[in-house]
N, C-alpha and C. Protein backbone atom coordinates (compact mmCIF):
# COMPACT_ATOMS: atom_id res chain seq x y z
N UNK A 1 3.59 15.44 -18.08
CA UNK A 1 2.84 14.34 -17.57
C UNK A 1 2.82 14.32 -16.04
N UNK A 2 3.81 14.60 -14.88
CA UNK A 2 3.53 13.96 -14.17
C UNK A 2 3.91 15.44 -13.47
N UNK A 3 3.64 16.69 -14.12
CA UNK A 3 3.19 17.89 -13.44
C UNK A 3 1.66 17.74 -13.00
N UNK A 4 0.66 16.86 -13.52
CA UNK A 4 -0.68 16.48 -13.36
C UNK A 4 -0.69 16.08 -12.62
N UNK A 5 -0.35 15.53 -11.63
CA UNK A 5 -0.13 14.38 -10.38
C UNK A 5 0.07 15.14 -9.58
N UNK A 6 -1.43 15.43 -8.73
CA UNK A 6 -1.32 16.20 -8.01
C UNK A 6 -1.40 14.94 -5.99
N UNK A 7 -2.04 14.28 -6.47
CA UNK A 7 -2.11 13.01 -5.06
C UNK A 7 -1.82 11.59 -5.45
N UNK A 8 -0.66 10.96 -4.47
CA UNK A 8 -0.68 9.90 -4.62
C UNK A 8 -0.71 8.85 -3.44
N UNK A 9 -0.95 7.79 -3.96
CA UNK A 9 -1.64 6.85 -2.90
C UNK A 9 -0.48 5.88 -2.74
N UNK A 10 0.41 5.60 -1.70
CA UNK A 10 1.68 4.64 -1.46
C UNK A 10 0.77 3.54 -0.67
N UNK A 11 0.73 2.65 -1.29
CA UNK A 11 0.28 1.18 0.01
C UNK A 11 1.64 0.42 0.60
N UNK A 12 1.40 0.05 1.66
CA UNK A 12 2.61 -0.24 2.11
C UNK A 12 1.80 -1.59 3.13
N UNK A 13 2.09 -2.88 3.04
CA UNK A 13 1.61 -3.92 3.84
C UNK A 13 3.12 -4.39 4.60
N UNK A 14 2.59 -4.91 6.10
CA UNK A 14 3.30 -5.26 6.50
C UNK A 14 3.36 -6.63 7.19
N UNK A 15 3.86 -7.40 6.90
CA UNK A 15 3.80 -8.65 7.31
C UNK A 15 4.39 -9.83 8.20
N UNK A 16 6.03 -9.10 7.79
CA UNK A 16 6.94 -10.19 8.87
C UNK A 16 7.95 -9.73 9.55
N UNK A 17 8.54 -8.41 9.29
CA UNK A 17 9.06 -7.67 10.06
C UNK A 17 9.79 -6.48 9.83
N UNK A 18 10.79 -5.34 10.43
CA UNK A 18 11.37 -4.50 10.64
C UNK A 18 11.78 -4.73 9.37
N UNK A 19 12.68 -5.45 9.14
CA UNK A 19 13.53 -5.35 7.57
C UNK A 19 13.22 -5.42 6.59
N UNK A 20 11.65 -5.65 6.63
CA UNK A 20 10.89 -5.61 5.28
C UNK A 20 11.30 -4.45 4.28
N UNK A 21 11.81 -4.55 3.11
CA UNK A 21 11.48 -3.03 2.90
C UNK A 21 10.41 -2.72 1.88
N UNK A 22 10.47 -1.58 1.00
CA UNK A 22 9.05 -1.14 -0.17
C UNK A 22 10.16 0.27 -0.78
N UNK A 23 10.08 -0.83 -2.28
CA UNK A 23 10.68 0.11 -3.35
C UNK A 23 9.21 0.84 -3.58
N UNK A 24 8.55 0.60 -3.60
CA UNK A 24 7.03 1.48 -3.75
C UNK A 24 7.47 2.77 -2.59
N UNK A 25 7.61 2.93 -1.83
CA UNK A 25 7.76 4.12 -0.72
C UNK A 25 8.53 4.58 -1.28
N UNK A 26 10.12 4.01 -1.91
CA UNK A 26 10.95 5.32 -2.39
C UNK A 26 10.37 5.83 -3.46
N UNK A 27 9.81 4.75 -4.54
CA UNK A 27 9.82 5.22 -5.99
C UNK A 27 8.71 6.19 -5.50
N UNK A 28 7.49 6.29 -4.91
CA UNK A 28 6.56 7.21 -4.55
C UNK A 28 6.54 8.32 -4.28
N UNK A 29 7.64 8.07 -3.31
CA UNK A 29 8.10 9.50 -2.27
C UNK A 29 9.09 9.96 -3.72
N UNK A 30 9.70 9.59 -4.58
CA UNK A 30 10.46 10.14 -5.82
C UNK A 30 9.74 11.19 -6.98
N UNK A 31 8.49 10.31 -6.80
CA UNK A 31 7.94 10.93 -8.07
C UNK A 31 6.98 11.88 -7.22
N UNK A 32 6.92 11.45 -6.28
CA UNK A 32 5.81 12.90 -5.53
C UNK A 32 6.65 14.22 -5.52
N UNK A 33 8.26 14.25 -5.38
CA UNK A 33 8.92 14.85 -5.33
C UNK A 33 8.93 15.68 -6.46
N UNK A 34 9.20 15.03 -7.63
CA UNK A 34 9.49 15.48 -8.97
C UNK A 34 8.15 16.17 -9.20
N UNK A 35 7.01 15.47 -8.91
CA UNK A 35 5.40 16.19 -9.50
C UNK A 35 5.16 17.23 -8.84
N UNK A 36 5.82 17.40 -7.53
CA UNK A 36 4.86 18.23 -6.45
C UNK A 36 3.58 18.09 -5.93
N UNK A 37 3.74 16.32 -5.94
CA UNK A 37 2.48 16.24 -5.11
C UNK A 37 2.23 15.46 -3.90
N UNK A 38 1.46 15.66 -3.18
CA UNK A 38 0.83 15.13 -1.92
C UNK A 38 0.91 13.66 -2.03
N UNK A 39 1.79 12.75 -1.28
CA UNK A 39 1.72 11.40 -0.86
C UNK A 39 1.04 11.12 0.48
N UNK A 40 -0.06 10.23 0.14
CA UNK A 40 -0.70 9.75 1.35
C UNK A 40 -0.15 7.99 1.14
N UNK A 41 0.56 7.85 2.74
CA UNK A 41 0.95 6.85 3.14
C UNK A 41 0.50 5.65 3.45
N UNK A 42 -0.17 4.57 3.53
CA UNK A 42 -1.13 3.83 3.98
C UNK A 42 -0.22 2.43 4.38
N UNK A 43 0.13 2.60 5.49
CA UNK A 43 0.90 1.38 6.37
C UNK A 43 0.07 0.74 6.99
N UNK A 44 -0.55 -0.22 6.43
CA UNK A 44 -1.60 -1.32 6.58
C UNK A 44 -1.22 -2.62 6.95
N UNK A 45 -1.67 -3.32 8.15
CA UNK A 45 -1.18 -4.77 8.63
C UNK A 45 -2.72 -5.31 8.95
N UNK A 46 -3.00 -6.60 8.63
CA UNK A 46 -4.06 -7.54 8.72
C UNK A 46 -3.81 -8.17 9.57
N UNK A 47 -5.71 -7.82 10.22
CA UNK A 47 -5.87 -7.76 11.76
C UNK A 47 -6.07 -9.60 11.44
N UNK A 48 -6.29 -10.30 12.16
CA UNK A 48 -6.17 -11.58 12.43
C UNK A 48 -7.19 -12.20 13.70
N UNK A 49 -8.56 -12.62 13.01
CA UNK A 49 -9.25 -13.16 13.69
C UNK A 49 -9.72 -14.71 13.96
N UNK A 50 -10.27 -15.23 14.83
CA UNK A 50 -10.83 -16.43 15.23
C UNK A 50 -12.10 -16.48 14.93
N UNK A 51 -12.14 -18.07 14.45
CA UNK A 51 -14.04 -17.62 14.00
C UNK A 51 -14.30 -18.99 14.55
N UNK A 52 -14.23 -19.67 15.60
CA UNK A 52 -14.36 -20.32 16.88
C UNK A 52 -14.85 -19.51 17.74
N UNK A 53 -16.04 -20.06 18.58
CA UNK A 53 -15.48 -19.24 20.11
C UNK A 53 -15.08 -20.32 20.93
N UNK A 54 -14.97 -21.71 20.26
CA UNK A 54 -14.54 -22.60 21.50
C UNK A 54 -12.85 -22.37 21.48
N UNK A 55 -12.12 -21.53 21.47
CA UNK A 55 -10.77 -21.25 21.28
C UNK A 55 -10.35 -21.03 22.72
N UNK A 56 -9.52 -21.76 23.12
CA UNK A 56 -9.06 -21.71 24.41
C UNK A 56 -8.37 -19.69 24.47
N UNK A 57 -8.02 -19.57 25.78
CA UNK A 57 -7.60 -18.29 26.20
C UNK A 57 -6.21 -18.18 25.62
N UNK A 58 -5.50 -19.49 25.89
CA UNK A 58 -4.16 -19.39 25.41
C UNK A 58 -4.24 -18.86 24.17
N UNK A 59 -4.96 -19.59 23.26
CA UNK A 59 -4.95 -18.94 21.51
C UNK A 59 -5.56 -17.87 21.74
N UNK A 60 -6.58 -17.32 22.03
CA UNK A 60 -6.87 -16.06 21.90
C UNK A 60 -5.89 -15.34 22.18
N UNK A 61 -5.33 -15.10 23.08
CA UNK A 61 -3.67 -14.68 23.46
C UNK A 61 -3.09 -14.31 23.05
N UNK A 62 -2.20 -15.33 21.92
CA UNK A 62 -1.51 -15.53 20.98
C UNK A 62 -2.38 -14.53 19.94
N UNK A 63 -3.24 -15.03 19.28
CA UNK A 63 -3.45 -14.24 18.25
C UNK A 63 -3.99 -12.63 18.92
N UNK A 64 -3.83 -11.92 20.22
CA UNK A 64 -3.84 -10.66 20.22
C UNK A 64 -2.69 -10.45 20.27
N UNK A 65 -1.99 -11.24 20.72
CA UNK A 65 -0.41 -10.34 21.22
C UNK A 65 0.16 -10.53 19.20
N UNK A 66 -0.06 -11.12 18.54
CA UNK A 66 0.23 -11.51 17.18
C UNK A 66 -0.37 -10.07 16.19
N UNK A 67 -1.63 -9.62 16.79
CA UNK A 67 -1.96 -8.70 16.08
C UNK A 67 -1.56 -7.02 16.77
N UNK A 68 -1.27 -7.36 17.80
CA UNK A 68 -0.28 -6.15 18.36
C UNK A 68 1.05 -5.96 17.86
N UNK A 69 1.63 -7.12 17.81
CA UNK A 69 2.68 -6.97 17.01
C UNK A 69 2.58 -6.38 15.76
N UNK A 70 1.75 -6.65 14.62
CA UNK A 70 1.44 -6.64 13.20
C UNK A 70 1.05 -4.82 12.91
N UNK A 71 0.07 -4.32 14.02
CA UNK A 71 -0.13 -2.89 14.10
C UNK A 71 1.28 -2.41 14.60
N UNK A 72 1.91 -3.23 15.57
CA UNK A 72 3.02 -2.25 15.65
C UNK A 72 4.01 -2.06 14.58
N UNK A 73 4.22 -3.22 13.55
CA UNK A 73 5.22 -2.67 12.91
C UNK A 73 4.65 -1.45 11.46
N UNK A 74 3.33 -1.98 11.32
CA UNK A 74 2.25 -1.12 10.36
C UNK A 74 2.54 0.40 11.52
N UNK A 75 2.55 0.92 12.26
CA UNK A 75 2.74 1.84 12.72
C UNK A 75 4.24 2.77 12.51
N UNK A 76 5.33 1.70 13.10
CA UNK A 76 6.81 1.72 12.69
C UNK A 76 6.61 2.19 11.25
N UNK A 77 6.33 1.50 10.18
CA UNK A 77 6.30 1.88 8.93
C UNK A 77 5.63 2.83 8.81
N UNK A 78 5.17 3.83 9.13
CA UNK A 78 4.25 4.86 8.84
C UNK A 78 5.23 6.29 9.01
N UNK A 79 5.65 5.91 10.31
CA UNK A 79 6.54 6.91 10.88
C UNK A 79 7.85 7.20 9.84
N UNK A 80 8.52 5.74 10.04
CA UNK A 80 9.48 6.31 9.46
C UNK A 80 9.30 6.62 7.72
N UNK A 81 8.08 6.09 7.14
CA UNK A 81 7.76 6.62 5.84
C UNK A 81 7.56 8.31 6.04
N UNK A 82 7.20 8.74 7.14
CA UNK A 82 6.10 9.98 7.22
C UNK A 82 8.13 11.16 7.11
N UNK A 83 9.05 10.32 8.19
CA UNK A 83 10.76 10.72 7.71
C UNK A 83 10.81 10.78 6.61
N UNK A 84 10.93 9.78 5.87
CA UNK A 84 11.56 9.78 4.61
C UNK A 84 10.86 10.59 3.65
N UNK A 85 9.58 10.85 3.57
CA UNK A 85 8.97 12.34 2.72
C UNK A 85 9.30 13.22 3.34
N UNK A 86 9.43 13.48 4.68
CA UNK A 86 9.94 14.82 5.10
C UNK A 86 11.51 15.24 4.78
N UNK A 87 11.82 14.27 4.81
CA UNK A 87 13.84 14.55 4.17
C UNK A 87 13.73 14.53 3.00
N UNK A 88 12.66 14.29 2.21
CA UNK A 88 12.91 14.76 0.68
C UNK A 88 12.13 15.98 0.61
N UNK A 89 11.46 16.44 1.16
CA UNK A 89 10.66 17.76 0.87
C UNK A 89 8.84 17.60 0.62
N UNK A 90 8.86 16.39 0.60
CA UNK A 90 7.29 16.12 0.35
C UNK A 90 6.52 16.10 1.58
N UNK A 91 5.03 16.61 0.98
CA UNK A 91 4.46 16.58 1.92
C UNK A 91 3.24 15.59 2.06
N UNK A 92 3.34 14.98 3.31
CA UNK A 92 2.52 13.39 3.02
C UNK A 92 1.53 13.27 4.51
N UNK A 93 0.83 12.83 4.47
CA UNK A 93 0.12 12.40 5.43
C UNK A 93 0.31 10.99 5.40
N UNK A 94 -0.18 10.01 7.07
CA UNK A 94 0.24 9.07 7.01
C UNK A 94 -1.08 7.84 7.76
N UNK A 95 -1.53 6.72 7.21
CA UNK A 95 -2.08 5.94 8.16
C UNK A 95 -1.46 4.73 8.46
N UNK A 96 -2.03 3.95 9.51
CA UNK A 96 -1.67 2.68 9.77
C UNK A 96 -2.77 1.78 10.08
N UNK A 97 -4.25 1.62 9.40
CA UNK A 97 -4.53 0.86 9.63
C UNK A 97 -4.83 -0.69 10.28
N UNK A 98 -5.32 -1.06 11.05
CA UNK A 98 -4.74 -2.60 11.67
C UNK A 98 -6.70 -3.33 10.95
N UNK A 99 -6.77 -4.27 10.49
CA UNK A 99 -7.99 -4.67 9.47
C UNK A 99 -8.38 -5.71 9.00
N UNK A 100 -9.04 -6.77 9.02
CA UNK A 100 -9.35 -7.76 8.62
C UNK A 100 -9.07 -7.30 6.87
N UNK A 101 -8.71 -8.90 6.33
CA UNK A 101 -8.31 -8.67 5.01
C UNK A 101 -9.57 -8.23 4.08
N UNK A 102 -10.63 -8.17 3.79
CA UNK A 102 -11.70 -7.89 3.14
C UNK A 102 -12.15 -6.13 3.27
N UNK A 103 -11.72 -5.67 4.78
CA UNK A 103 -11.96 -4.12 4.86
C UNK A 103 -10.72 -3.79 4.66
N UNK A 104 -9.26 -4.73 4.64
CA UNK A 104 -8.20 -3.68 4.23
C UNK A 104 -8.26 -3.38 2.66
N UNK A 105 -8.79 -4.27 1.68
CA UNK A 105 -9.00 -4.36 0.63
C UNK A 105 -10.15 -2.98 -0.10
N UNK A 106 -10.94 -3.01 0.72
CA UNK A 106 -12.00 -2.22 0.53
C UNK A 106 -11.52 -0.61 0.91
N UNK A 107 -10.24 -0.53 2.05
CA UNK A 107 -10.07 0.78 2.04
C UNK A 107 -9.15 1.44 1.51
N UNK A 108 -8.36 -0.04 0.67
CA UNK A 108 -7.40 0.21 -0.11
C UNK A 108 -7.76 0.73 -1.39
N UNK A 109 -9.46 0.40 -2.01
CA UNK A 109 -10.09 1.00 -2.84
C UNK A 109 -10.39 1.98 -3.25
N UNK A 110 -10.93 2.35 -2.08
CA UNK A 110 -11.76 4.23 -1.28
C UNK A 110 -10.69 4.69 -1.38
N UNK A 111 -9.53 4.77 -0.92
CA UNK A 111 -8.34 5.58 -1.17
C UNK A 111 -7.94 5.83 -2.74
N UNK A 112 -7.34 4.57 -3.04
CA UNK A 112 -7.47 4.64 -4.73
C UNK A 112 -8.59 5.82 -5.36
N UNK A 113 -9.61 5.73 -5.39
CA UNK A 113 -10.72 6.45 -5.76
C UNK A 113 -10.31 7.74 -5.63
N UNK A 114 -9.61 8.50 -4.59
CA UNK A 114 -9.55 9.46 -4.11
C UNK A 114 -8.39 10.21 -4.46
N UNK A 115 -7.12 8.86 -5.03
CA UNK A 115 -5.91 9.64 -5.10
C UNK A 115 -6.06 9.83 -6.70
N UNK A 116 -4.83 10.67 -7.84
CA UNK A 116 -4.68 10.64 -9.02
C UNK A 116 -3.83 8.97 -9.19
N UNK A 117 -3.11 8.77 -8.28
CA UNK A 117 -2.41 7.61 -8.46
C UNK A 117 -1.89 6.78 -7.47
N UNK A 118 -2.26 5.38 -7.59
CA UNK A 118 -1.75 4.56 -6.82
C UNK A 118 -0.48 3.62 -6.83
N UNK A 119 0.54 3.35 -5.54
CA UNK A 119 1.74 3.03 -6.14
C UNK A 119 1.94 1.83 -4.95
N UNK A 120 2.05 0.70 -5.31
CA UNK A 120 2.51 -0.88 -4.62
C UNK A 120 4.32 -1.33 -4.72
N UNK A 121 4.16 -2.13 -3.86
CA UNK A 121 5.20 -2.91 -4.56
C UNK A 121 4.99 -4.00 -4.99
N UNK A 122 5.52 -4.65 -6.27
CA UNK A 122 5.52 -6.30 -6.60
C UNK A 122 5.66 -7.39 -5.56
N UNK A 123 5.15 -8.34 -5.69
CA UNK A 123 5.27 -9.20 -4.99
C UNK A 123 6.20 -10.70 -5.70
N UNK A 124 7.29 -11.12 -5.00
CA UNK A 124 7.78 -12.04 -6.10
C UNK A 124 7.30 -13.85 -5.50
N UNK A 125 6.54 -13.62 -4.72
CA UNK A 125 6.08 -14.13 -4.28
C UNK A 125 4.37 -15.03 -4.65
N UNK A 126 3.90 -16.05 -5.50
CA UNK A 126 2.71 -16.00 -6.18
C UNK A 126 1.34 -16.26 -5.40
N UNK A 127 2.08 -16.62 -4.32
CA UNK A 127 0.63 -16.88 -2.96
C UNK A 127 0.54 -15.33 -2.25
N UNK A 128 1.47 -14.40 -2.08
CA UNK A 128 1.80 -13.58 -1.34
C UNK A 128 0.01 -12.74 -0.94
N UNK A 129 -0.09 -12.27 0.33
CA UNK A 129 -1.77 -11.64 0.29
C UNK A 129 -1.23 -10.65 -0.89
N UNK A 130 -0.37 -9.93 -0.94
CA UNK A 130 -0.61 -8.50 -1.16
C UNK A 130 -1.16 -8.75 -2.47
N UNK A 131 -0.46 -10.11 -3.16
CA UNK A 131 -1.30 -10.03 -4.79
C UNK A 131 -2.85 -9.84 -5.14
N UNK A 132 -3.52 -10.30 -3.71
CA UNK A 132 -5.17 -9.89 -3.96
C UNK A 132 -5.08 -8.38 -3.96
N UNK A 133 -4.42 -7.68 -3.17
CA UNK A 133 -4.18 -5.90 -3.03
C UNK A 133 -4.16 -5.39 -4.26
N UNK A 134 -3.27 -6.00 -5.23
CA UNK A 134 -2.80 -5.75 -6.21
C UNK A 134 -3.70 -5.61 -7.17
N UNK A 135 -4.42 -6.79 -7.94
CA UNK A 135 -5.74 -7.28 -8.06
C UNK A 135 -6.46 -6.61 -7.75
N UNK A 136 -7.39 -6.47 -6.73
CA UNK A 136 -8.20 -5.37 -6.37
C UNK A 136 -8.13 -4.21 -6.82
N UNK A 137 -6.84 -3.29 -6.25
CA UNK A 137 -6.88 -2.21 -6.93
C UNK A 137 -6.68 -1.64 -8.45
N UNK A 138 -6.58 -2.60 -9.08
CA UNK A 138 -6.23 -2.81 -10.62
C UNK A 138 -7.13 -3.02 -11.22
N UNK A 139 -8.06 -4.07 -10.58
CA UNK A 139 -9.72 -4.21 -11.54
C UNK A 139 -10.79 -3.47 -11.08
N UNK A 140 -11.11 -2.56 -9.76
CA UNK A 140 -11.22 -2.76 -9.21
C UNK A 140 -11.60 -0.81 -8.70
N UNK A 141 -10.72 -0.44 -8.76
CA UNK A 141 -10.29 0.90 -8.33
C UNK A 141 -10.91 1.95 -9.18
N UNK A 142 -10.41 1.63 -10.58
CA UNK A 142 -10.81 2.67 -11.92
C UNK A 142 -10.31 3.57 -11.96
N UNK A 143 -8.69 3.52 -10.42
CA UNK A 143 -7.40 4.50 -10.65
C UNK A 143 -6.18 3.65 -11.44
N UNK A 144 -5.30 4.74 -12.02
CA UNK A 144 -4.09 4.12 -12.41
C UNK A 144 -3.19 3.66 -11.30
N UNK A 145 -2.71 2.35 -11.92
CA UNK A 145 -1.96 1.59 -10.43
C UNK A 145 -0.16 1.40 -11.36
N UNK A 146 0.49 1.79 -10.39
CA UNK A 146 1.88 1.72 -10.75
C UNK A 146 2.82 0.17 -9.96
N UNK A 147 2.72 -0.55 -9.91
CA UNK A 147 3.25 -1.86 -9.45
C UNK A 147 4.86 -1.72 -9.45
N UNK A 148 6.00 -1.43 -8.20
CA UNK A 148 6.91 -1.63 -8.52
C UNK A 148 7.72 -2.36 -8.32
N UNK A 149 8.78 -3.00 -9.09
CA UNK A 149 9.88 -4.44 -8.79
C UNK A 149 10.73 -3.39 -7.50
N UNK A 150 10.91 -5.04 -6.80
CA UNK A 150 11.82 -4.86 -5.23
C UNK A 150 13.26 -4.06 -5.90
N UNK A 151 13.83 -3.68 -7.36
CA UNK A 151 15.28 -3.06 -7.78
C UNK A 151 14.91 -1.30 -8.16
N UNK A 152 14.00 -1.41 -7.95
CA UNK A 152 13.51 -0.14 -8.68
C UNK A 152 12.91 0.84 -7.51
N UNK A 153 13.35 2.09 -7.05
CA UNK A 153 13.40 2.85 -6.09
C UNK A 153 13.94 4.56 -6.40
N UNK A 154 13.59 4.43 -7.64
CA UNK A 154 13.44 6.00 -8.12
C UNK A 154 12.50 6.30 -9.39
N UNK A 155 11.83 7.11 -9.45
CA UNK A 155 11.08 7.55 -10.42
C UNK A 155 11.54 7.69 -11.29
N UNK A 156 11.55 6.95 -12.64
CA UNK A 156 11.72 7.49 -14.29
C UNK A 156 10.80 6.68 -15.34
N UNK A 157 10.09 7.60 -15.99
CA UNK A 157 9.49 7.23 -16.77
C UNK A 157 9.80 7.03 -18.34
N UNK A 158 10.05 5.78 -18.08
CA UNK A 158 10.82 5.32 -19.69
C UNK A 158 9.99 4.81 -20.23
N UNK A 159 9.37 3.34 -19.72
CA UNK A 159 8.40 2.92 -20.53
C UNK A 159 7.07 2.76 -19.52
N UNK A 160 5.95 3.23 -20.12
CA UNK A 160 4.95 3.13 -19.10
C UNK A 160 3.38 2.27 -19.89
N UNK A 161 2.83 1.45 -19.34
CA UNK A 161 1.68 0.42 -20.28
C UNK A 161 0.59 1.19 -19.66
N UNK A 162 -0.23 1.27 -20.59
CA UNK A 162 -1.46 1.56 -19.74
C UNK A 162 -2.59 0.18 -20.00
N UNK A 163 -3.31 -0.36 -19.61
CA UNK A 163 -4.27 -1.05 -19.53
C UNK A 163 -5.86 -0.79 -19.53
N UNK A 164 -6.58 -1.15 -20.06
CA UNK A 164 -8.28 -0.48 -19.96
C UNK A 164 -8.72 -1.70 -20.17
N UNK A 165 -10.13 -2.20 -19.11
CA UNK A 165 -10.90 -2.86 -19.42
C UNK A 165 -11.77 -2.79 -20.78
N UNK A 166 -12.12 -3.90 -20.97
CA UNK A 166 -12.92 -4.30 -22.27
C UNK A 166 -13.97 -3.15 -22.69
N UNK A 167 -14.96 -3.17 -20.92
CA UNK A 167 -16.00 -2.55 -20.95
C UNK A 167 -16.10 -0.82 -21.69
N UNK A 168 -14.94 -0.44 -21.20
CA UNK A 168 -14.29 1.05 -21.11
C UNK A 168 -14.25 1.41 -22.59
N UNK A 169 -13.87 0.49 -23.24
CA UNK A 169 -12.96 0.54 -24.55
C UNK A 169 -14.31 0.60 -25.48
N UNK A 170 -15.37 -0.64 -24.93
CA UNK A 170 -16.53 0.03 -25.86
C UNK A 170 -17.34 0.91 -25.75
N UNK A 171 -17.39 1.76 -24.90
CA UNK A 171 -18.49 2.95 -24.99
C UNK A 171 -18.03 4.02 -25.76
């Protein structure tokens, strides 16, 4: 099974800081290991706009120096993801996107499309953005999406669900 797995797609959002972490990056970088295949990294932070223009300078300000921050740690995460496949032996390419939420969604798609498999982490959180990410790429994609809990950070396939839309099932 997962000698077939030749590309996979790691999303990685970043939101509040350095210590964030993503059992999705290990379990990814695990099973890319085991398959021998290509992990593409996608360290994505949502760009943050004003839809005022009567917004004083001060707020404009704030929300650039806010979205400098947000690319920087989406950057941070890229790097040291782009380490951690290289100390296991995989070979990965890496982005960091910085994106309003509607085109991060959309390129979180196009990627999907492109990889054999896509791999998140759960959110335990029920407002959290990433659950639209989640969502999206699940209804959305028409790739297989692997969702993983924040305890889980190595590849084994014990029990695995697959899901198919309605539509799929009748043709």
């Amino acid at each position: 099974m997962v000698q077939n797995i030749k590309s996979i797609l790691i999303g990685l959002t970043k939101e509040f800081g350095r210590d964030e972490t993503s059992s999705a990056l290990a379990y990814g970088i695990s099973l890319a290991q085991q398959a021998g295949a290509h992990a593409t990294i996608q360290a994505a932070s949502i760009k943050l706009s004003l839809s005022s223009a009567g917004v004083t300078k001060v707020v404009a300000g704030l929300v650039r120096e806010e979205n400098q921050r947000l690319h920087s740690l989406a950057q941070a995460a890229a790097r040291a993801a782009e380490a951690q496949a290289s100390s296991a032996g995989v070979a990965c390419s890496t982005e960091s996107p910085h994106l309003s939420y509607p085109e991060l969604l959309a390129v979180f798609r196009t990627q999907a499309r492109l990889h054999d498999l896509t791999i998140v982490d759960a959110e335990s959180e029920s407002l959290a953005i990433d659950r639209g990410l989640i969502e999206a790429l699940l209804m959305e994609s028409g790739r297989p999406l692997l969702v993983v809990p924040a305890t889980q950070d190595v590849f084994r396939a014990k029990r695995i669900i697959l899901e198919s839309d309605s539509k799929s099932d009748q043709r």
